[in-house]
Protein backbone atom coordinates (compact mmCIF):
# COMPACT_ATOMS: atom_id res chain seq x y z
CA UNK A 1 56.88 -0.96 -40.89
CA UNK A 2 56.24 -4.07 -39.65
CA UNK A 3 53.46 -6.49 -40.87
CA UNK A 4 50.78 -5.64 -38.31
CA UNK A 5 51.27 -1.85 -38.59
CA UNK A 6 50.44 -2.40 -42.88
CA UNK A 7 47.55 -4.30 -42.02
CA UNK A 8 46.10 -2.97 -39.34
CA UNK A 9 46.38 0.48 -42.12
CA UNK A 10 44.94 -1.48 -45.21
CA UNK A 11 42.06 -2.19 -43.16
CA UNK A 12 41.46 1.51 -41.82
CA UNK A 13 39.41 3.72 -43.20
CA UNK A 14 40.68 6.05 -45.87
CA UNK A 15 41.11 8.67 -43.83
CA UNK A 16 42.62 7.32 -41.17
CA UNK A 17 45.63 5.32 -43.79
CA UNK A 18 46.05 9.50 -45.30
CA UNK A 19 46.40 11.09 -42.01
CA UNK A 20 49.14 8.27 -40.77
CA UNK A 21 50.97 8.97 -44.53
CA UNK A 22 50.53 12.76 -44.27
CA UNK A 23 52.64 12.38 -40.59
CA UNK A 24 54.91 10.34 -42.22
CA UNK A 25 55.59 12.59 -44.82
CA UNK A 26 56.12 15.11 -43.01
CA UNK A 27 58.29 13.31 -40.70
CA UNK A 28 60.66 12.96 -43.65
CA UNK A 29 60.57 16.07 -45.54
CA UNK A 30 61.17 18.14 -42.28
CA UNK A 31 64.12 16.11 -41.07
CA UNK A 32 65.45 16.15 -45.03
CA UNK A 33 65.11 20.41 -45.07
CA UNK A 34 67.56 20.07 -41.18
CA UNK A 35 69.60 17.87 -43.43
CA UNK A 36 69.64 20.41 -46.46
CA UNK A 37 70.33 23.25 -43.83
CA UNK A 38 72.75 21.86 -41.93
CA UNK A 39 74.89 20.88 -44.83
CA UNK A 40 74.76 24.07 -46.28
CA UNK A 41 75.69 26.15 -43.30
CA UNK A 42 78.54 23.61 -43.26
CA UNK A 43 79.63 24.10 -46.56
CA UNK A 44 79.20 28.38 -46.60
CA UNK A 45 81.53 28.47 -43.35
CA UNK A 46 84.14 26.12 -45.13
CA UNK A 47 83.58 28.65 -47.54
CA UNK A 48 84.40 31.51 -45.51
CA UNK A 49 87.31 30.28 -43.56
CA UNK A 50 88.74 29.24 -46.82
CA UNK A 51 88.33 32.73 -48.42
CA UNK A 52 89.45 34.51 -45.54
CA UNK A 53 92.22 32.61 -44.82
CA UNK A 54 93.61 31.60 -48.56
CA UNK A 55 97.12 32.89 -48.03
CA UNK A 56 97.84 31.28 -44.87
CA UNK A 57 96.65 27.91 -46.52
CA UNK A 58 98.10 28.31 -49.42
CA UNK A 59 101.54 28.71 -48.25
CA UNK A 60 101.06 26.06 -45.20
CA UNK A 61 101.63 28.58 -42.39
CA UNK A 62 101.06 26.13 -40.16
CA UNK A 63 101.73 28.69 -37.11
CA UNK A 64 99.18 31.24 -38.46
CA UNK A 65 96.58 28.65 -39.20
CA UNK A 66 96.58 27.21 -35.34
CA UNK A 67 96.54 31.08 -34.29
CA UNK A 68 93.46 31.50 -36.35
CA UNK A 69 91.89 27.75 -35.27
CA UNK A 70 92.09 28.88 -31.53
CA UNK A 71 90.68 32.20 -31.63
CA UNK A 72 87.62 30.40 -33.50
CA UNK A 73 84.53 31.15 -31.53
CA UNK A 74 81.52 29.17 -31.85
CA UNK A 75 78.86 30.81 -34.34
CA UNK A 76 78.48 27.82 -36.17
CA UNK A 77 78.35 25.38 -33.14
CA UNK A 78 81.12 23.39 -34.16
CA UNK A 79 82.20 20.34 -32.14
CA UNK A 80 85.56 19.32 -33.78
CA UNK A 81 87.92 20.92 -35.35
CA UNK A 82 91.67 18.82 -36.34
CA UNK A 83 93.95 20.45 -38.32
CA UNK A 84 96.60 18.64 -40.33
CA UNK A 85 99.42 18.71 -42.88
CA UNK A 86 100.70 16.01 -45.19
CA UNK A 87 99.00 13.34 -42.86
CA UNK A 88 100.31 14.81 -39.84
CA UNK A 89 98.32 16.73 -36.96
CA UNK A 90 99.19 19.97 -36.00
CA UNK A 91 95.83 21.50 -33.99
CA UNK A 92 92.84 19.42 -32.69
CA UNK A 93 89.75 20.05 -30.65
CA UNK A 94 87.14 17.59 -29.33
CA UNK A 95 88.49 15.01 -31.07
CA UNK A 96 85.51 12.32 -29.98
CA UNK A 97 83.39 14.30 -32.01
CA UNK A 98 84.92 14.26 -35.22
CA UNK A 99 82.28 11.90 -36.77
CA UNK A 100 79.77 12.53 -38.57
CA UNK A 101 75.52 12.02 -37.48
CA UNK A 102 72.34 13.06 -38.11
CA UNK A 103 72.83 16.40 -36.42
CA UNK A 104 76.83 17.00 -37.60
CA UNK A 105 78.06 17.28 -40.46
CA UNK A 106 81.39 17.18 -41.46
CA UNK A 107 83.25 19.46 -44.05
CA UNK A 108 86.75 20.05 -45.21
CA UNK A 109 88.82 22.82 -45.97
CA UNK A 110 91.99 21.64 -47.96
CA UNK A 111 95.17 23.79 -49.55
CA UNK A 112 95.39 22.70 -53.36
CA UNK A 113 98.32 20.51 -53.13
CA UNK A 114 98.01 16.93 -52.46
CA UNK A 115 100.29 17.27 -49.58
CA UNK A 116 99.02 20.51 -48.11
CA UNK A 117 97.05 21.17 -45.21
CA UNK A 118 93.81 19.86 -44.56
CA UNK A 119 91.50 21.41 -42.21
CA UNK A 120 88.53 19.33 -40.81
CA UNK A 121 85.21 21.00 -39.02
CA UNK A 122 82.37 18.73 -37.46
CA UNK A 123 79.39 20.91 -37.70
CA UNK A 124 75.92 21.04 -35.49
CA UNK A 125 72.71 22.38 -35.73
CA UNK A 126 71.64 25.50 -33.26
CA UNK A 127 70.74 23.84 -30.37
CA UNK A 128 67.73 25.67 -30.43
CA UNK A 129 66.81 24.50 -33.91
CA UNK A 130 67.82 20.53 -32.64
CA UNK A 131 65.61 21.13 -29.52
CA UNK A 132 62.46 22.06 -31.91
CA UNK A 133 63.29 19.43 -34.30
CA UNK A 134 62.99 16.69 -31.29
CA UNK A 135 59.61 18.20 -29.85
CA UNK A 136 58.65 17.98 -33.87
CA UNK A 137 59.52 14.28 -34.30
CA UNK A 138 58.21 13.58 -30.89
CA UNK A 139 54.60 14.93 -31.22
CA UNK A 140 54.70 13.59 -34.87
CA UNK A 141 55.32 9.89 -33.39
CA UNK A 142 52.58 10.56 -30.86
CA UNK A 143 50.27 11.41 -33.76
CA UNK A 144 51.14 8.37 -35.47
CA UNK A 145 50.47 6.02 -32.64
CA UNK A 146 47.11 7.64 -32.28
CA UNK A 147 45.88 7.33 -36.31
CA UNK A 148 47.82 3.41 -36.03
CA UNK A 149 45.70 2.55 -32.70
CA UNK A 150 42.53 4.41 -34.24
CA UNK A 151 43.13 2.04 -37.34
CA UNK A 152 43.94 -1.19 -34.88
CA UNK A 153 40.12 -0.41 -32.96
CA UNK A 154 38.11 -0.07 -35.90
CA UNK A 155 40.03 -3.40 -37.87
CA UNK A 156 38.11 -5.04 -34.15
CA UNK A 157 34.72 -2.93 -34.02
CA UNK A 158 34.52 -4.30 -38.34
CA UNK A 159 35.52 -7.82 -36.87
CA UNK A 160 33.16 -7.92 -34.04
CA UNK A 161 30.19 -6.92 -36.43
CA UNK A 162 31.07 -8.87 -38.97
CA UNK A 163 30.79 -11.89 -36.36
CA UNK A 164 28.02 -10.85 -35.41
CA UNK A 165 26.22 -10.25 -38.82
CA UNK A 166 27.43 -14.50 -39.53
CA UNK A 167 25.93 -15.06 -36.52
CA UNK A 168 22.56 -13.52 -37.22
CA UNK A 169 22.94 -14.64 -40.98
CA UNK A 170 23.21 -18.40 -40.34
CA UNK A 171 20.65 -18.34 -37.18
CA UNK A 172 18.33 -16.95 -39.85
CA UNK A 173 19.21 -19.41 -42.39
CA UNK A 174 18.76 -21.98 -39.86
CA UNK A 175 15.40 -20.92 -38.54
CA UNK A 176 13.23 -20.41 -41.76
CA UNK A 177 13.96 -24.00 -43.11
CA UNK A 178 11.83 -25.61 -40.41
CA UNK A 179 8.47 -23.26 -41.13
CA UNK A 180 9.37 -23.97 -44.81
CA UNK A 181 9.40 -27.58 -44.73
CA UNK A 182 6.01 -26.93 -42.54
CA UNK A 183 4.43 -24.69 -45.50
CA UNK A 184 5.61 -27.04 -48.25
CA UNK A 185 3.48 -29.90 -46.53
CA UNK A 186 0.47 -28.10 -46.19
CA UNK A 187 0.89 -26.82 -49.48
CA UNK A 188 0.57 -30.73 -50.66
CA UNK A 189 -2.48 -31.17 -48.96
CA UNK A 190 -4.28 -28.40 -49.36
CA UNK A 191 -7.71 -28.26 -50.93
CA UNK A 192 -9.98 -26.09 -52.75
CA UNK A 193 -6.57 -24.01 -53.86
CA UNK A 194 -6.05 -24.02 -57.85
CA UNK A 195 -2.79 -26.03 -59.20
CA UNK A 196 -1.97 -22.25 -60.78
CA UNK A 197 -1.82 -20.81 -56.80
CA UNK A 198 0.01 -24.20 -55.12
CA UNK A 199 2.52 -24.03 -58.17
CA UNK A 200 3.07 -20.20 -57.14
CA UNK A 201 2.95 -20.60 -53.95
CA UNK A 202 5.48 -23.51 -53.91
CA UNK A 203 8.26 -22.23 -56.32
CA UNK A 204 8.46 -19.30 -54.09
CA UNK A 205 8.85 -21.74 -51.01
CA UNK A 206 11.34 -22.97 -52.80
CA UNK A 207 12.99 -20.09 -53.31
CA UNK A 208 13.02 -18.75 -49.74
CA UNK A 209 14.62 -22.47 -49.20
CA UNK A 210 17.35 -21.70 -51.93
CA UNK A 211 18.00 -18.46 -49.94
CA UNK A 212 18.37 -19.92 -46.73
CA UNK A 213 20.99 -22.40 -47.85
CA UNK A 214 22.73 -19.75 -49.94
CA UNK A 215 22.97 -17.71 -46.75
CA UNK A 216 24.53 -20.80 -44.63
CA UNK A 217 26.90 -21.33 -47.82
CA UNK A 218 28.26 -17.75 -47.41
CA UNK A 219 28.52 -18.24 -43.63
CA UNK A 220 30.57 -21.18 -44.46
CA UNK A 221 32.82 -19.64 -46.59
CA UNK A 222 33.25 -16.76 -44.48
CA UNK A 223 35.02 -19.12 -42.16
CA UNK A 224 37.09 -21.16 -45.00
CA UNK A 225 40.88 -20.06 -45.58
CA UNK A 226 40.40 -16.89 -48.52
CA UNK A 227 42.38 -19.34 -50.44
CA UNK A 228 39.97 -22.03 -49.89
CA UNK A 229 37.49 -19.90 -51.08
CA UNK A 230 39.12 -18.76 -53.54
CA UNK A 231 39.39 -22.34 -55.49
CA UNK A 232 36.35 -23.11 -54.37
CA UNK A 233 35.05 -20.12 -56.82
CA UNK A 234 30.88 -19.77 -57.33
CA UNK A 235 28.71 -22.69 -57.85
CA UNK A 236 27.80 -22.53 -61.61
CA UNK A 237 25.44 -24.87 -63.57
CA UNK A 238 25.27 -24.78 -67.56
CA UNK A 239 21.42 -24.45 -67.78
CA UNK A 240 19.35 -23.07 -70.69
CA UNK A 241 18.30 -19.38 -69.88
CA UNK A 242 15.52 -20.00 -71.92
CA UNK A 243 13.80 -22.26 -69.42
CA UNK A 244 15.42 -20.28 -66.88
CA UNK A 245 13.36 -17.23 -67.95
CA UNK A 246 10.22 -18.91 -69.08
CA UNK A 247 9.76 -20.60 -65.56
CA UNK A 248 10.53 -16.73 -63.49
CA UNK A 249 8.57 -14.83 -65.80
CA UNK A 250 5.79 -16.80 -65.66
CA UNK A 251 6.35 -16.85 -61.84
CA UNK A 252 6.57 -12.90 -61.44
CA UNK A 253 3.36 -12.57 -64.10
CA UNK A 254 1.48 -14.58 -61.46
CA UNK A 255 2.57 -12.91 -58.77
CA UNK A 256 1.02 -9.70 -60.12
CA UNK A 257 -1.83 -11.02 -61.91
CA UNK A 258 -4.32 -8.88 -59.50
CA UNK A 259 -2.48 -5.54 -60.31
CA UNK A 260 -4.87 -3.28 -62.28
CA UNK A 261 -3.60 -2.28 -65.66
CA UNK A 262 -0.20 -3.37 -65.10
CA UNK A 263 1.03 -5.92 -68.99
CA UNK A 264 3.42 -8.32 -68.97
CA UNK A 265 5.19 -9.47 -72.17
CA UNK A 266 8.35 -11.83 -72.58
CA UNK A 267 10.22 -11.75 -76.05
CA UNK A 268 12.72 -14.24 -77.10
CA UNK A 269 14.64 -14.46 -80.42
CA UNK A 270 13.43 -17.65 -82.10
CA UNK A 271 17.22 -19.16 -81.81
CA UNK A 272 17.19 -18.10 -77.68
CA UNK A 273 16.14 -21.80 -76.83
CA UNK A 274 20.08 -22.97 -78.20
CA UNK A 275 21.34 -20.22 -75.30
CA UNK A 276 23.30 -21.99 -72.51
CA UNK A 277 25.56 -19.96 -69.58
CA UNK A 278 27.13 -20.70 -66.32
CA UNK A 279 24.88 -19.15 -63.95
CA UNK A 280 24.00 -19.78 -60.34
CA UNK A 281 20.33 -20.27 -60.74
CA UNK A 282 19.36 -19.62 -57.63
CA UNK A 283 21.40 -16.31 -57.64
CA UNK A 284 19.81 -15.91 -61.20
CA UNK A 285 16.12 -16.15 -59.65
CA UNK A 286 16.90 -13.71 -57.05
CA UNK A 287 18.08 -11.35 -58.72
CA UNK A 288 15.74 -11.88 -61.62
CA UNK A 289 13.08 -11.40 -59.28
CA UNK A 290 14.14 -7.92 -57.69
CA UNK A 291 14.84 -6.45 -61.08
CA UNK A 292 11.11 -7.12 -61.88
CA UNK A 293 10.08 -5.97 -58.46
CA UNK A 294 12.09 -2.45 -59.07
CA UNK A 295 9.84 -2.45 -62.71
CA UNK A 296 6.41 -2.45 -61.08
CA UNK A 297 7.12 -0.63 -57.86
CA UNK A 298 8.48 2.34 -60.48
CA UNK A 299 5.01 2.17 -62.04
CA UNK A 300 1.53 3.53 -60.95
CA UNK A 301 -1.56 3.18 -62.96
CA UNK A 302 -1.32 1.41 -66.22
CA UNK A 303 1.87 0.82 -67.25
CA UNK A 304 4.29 -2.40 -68.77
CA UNK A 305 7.31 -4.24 -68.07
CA UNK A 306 8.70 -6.20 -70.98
CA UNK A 307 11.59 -8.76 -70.38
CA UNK A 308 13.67 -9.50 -73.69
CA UNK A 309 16.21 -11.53 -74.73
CA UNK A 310 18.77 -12.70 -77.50
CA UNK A 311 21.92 -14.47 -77.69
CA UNK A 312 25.45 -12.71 -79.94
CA UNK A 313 28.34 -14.69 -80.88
CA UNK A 314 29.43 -13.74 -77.20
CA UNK A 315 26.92 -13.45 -74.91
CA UNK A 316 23.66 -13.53 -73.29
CA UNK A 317 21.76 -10.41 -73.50
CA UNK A 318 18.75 -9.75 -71.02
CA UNK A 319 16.68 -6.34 -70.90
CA UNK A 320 14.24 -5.84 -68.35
CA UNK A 321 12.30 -2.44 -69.65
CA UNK A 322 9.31 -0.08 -67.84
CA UNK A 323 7.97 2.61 -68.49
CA UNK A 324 8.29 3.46 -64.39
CA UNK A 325 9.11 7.07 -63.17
CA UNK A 326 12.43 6.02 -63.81
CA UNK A 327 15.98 7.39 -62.16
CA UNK A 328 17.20 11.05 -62.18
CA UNK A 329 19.71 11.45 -65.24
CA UNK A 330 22.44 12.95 -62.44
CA UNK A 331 22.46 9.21 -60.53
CA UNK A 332 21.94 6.97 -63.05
CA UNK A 333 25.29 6.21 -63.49
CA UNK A 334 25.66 5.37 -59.54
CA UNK A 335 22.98 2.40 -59.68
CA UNK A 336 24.85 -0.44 -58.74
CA UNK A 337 27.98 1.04 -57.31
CA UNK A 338 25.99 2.94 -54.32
CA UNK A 339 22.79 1.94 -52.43
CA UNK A 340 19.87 3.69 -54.25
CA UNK A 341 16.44 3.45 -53.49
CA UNK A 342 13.50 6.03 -53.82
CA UNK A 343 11.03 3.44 -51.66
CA UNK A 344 10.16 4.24 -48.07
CA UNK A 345 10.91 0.85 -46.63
CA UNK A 346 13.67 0.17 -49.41
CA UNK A 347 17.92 -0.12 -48.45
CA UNK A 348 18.93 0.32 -52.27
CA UNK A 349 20.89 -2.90 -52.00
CA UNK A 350 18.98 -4.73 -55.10
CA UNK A 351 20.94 -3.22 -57.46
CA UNK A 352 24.26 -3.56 -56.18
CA UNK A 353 23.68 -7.24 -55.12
CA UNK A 354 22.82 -7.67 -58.90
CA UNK A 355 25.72 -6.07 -60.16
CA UNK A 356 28.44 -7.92 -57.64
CA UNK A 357 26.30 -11.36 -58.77
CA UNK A 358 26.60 -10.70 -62.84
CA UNK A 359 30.21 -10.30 -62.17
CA UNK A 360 30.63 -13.11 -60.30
CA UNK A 361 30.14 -14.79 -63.80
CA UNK A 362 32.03 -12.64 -65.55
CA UNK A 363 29.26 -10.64 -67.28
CA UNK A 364 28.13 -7.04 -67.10
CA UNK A 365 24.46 -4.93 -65.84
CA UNK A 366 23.88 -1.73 -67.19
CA UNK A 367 21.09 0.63 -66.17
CA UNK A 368 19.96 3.38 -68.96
CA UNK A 369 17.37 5.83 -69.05
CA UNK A 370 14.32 5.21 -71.98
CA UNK A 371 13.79 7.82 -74.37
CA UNK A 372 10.05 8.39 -73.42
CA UNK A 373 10.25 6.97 -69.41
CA UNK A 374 11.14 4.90 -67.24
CA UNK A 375 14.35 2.12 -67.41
CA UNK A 376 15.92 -0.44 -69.24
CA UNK A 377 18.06 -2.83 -67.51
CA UNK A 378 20.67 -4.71 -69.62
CA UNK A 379 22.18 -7.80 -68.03
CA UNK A 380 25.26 -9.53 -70.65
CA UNK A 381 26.08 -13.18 -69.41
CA UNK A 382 29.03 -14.95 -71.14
CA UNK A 383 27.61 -17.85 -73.32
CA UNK A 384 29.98 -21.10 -72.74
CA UNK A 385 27.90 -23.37 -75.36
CA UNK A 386 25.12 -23.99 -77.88
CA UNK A 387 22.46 -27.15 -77.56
């Protein structure tokens, strides 16, 4: 294959790159069994005309042989036949065709003395049989040029909306800076608004501003060189996740200060302040912030979300735990692998945006089901460092 048919059929669907290998396959094996046939038909009429003729042969009656070679009808669908004793020819037919091809075989039948007579037979298939295997191979090829030009259109319908989606992506990204730099403004000179709502209010400006050039980033490397990219690697920051944590839980508590019997409680280990990671912050907040979101949306009435966190020898270790309706035992292992989402206007994406964004730094999110209710979400970052 050449390069265009292997990657047009690494970027087909599944089912498409199976059906083009099952053709293939059978391509093969089929002609292989004509092979194994043909060869053995070969070899039991060698066989035959050995057995039957054994005196003759044996004694190099060269007159008898010929008798016998011309009186040879065509049961076999022979092609050749040449006759010859110590090196010399005494009887040939069709001589052209003494060679052997896909379709002919060719098989000896030889007296036991070096210098005795040698009888050569180029062998065919039925030409019935030859005739079916063409039609075979023929609709087989057609079937692969239709699974290789399926492959080809949807390699440009995944192009075209991929295009597209960087299109919308970065107009987005483009568009909500302006209104953002508008809101930050008024935010400054606002009045009769407590410094507890314009601090809310702002860091989640800020955020949405984060977002936007996040999105114009990945629109940027989209259109890099994968190689490019690829050394370019994530943007990482050593920060202390204890500030880190302190500053978005106290961001997410405010958020939700209105909700009715809904407790917030954040516990460190005393030596947590000394924890330092490579994170993208911004990623970080983001998915910090959905994590919490998924919490309260899984509770109704009073219920509490408690975000905890210690440092190992290792790691980072984050758990975000509610007491939520939490996730049936059967899917709890797909959470993060497969869109999930039990809300009416949800996608399911949160969780596997936060998984492919912990193992961007090389760290790990599990999702496990509490003993009483609800979830606890376990997010392990690498620690590179201690203050």
């Amino acid at each position: 294959m050449n390069g265009s048919v292997i990657r047009s059929l690494k970027n087909s669907p599944w089912s498409v790159t199976l059906a083009v290998i099952l053709v293939l396959g059978s391509t093969l094996g089929y002609m292989g069994l004509l092979r194994s046939y043909l060869s053995h038909s070969a070899s039991q009429f060698a066989e035959s005309f050995y057995s039957q003729n054994y005196p003759e042969i044996e004694s190099a009656d060269i007159a008898s042989i010929s008798h016998r070679l011309s009186r040879i009808g065509n049961p076999v669908n022979w092609e050749c036949i040449r006759g010859s004793y110590s090196g010399r020819v005494f009887f040939e037919r069709n001589p052209t065709n003494c060679r052997e091809r896909f379709f002919r075989d060719i098989v000896e039948v030889r007296g036991k003395g070096n210098d005795g007579i040698s009888i050569i037979f180029a062998v065919r298939l039925p030409v019935v049989v030859e005739h079916f295997a063409l039609m075979f191979v023929v609709v087989h090829a057609a079937l692969f040029a239709l699974l290789f030009l399926t492959g080809r259109r949807f390699e440009r319908v995944r192009t075209e909306a991929a295009l597209r989606i960087s299109e919308i992506t970065s107009q987005v990204a483009h568009d909500i800076r302006s209104p953002l730099a508008a809101l930050q403004v008024a935010l400054r000179s606002a009045e009769g608004w407590t410094s507890e709502s314009k601090e809310l209010v702002g860091s989640a400006a800020s955020r949405i501003r984060s977002i936007a050039e996040d999105l114009l980033r990945l629109d940027r490397d989209r259109k890099l060189p994968p190689s490019v990219v690829s050394d370019l690697g994530p943007i990482l920051s050593a920060r202390s996740l204890d500030v880190v944590l302190r500053d978005l839980f106290e961001e997410k508590r405010r958020e939700y200060i209105d909700r009715s019997g809904l407790s917030f409680f954040l516990e460190l280990d005393s030596d947590f302040g000394s924890a330092v990671t490579n994170i993208e912050e911004h990623a970080f907040a983001r998915m910090f912030s959905n994590l919490i979101n998924n919490a309260v949306e899984s509770i109704s009435g009073v219920g509490r979300v408690v975000v905890a966190a210690k440092q190992t020898d290792k790691s980072v270790d984050i758990q975000i735990v509610d007491n939520g309706c939490g996730i049936p035992a059967e899917l709890i292992s797909t959470i993060g692998k497969t869109p999930f989402t039990r809300k009416s206007n949800g996608n399911g994406l949160g969780a596997v945006s936060a998984m492919r964004t912990v193992e961007r730094w090389a760290g790990s999110i599990t999702w496990q089901r509490n003993h009483s209710r609800g979830i606890t979400v376990t997010i392990s970052i690498p620690r590179v460092c201690s203050r």
